[in-house]
N, C-alpha and C. Protein backbone atom coordinates (compact mmCIF):
# COMPACT_ATOMS: atom_id res chain seq x y z
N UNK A 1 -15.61 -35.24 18.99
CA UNK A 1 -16.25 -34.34 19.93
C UNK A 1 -17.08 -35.19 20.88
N UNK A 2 -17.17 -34.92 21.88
CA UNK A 2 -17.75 -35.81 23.17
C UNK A 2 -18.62 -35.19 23.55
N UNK A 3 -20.07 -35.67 23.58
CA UNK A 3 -21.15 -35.03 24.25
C UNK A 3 -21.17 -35.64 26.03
N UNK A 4 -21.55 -34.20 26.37
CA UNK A 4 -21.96 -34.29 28.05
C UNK A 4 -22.97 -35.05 28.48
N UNK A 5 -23.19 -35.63 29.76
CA UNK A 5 -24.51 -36.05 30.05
C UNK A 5 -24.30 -35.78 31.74
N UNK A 6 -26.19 -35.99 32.03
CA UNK A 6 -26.54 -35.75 33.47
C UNK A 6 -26.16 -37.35 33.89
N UNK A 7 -26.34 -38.16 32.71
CA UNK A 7 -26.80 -39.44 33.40
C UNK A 7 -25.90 -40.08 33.93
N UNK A 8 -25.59 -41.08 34.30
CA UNK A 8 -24.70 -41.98 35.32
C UNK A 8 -24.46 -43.31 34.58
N UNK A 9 -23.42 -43.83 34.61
CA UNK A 9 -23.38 -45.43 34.39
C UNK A 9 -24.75 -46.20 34.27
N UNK A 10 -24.98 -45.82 35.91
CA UNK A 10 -26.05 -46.95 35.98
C UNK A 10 -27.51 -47.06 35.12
N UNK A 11 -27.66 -45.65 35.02
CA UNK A 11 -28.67 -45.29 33.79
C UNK A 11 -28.72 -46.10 32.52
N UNK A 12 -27.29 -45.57 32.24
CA UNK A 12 -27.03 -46.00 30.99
C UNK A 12 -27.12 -47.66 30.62
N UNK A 13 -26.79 -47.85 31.30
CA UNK A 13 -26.63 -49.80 31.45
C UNK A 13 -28.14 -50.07 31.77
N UNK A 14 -29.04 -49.66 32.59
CA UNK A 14 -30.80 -49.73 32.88
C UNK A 14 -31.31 -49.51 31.72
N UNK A 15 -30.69 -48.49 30.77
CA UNK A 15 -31.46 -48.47 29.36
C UNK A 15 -31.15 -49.23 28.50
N UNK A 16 -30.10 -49.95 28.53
CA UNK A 16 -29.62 -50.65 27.63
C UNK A 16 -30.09 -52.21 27.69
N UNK A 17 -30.97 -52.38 29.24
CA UNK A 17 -30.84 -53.52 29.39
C UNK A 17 -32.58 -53.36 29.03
N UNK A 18 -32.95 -52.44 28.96
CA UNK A 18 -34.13 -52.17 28.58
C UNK A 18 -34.96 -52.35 27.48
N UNK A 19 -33.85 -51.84 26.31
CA UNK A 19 -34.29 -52.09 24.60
C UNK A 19 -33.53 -53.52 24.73
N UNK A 20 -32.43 -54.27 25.57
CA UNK A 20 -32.43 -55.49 25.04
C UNK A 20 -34.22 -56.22 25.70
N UNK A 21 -34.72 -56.09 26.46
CA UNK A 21 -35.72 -56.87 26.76
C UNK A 21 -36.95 -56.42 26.05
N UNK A 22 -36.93 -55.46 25.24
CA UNK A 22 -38.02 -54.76 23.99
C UNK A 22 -37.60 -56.34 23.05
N UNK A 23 -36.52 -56.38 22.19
CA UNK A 23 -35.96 -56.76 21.33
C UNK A 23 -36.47 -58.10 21.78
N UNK A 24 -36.38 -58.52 22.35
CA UNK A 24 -36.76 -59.83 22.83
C UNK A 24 -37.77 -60.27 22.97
N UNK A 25 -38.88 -59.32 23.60
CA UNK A 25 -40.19 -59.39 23.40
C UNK A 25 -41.15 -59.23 22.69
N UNK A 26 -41.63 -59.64 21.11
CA UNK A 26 -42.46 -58.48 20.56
C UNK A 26 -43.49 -57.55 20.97
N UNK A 27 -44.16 -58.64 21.66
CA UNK A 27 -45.57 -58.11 22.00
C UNK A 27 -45.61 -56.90 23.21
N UNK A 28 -43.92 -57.35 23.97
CA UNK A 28 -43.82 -55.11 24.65
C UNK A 28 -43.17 -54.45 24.06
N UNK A 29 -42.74 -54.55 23.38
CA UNK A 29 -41.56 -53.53 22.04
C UNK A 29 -43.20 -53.18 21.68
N UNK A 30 -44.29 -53.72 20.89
CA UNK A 30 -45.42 -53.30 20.76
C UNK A 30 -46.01 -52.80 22.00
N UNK A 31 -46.15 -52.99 22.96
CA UNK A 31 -46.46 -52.30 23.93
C UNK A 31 -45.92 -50.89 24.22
N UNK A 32 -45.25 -50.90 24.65
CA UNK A 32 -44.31 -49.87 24.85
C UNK A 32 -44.41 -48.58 23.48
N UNK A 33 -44.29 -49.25 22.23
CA UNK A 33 -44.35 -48.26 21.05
C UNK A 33 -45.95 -47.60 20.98
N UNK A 34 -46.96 -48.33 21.02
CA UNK A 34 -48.08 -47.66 21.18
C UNK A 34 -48.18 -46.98 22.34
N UNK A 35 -48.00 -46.87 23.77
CA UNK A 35 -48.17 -46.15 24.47
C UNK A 35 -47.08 -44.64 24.17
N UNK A 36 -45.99 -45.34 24.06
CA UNK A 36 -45.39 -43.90 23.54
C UNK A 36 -45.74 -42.94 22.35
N UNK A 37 -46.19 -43.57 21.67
CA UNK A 37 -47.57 -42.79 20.73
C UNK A 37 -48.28 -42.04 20.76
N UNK A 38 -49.39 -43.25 21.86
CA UNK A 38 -50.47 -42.80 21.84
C UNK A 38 -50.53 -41.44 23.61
N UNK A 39 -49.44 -41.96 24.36
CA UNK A 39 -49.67 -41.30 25.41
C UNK A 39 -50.54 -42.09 26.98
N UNK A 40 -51.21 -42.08 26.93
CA UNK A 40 -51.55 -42.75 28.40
C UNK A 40 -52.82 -43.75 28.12
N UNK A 41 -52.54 -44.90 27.79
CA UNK A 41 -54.11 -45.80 27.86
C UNK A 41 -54.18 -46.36 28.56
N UNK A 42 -55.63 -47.09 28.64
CA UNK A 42 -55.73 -48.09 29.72
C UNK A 42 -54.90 -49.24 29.35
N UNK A 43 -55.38 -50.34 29.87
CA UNK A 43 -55.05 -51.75 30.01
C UNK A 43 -55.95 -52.86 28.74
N UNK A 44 -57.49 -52.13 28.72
CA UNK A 44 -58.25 -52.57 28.22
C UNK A 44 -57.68 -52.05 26.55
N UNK A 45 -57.50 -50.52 26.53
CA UNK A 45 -57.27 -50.15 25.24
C UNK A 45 -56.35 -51.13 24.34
N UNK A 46 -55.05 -50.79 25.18
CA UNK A 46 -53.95 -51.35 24.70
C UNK A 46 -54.25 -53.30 23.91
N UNK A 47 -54.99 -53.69 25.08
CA UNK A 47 -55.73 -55.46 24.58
C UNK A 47 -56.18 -55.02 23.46
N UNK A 48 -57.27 -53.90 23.15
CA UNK A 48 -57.82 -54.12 22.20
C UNK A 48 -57.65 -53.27 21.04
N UNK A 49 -56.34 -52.32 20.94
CA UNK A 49 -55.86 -52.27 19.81
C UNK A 49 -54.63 -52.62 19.38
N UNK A 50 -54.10 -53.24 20.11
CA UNK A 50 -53.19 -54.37 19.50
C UNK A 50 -53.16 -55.98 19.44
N UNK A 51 -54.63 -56.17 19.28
CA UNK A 51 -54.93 -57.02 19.65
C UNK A 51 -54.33 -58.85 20.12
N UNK A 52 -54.31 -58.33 21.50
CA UNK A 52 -53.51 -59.32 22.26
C UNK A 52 -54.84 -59.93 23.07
N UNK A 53 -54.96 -61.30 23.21
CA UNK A 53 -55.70 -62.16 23.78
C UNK A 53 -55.20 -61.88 25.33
């Protein structure tokens, strides 16, 4: 069974190239996972609860 989508090629390939550069990075794969969490922080938050120098 084949699911539909709105999205486009190019989407699809932008997201993909996306979690490869998570995977690669820890410290924005951690980025990225706490904001999607937590929802909208600052700059300062994020330094200082994940604590990144």
């Amino acid at each position: 069974m084949s699911r539909t989508s709105n999205r486009t090629d190019g989407d699809i390939v932008r997201d993909f190239l996306s979690v490869a550069d998570l995977l690669e990075e820890p410290q924005l794969a951690q980025i990225y996972a706490y904001v999607a969490r937590e929802g909208e922080a600052t700059v300062q938050e994020v330094i200082d609860e994940l604590e990144f120098a």
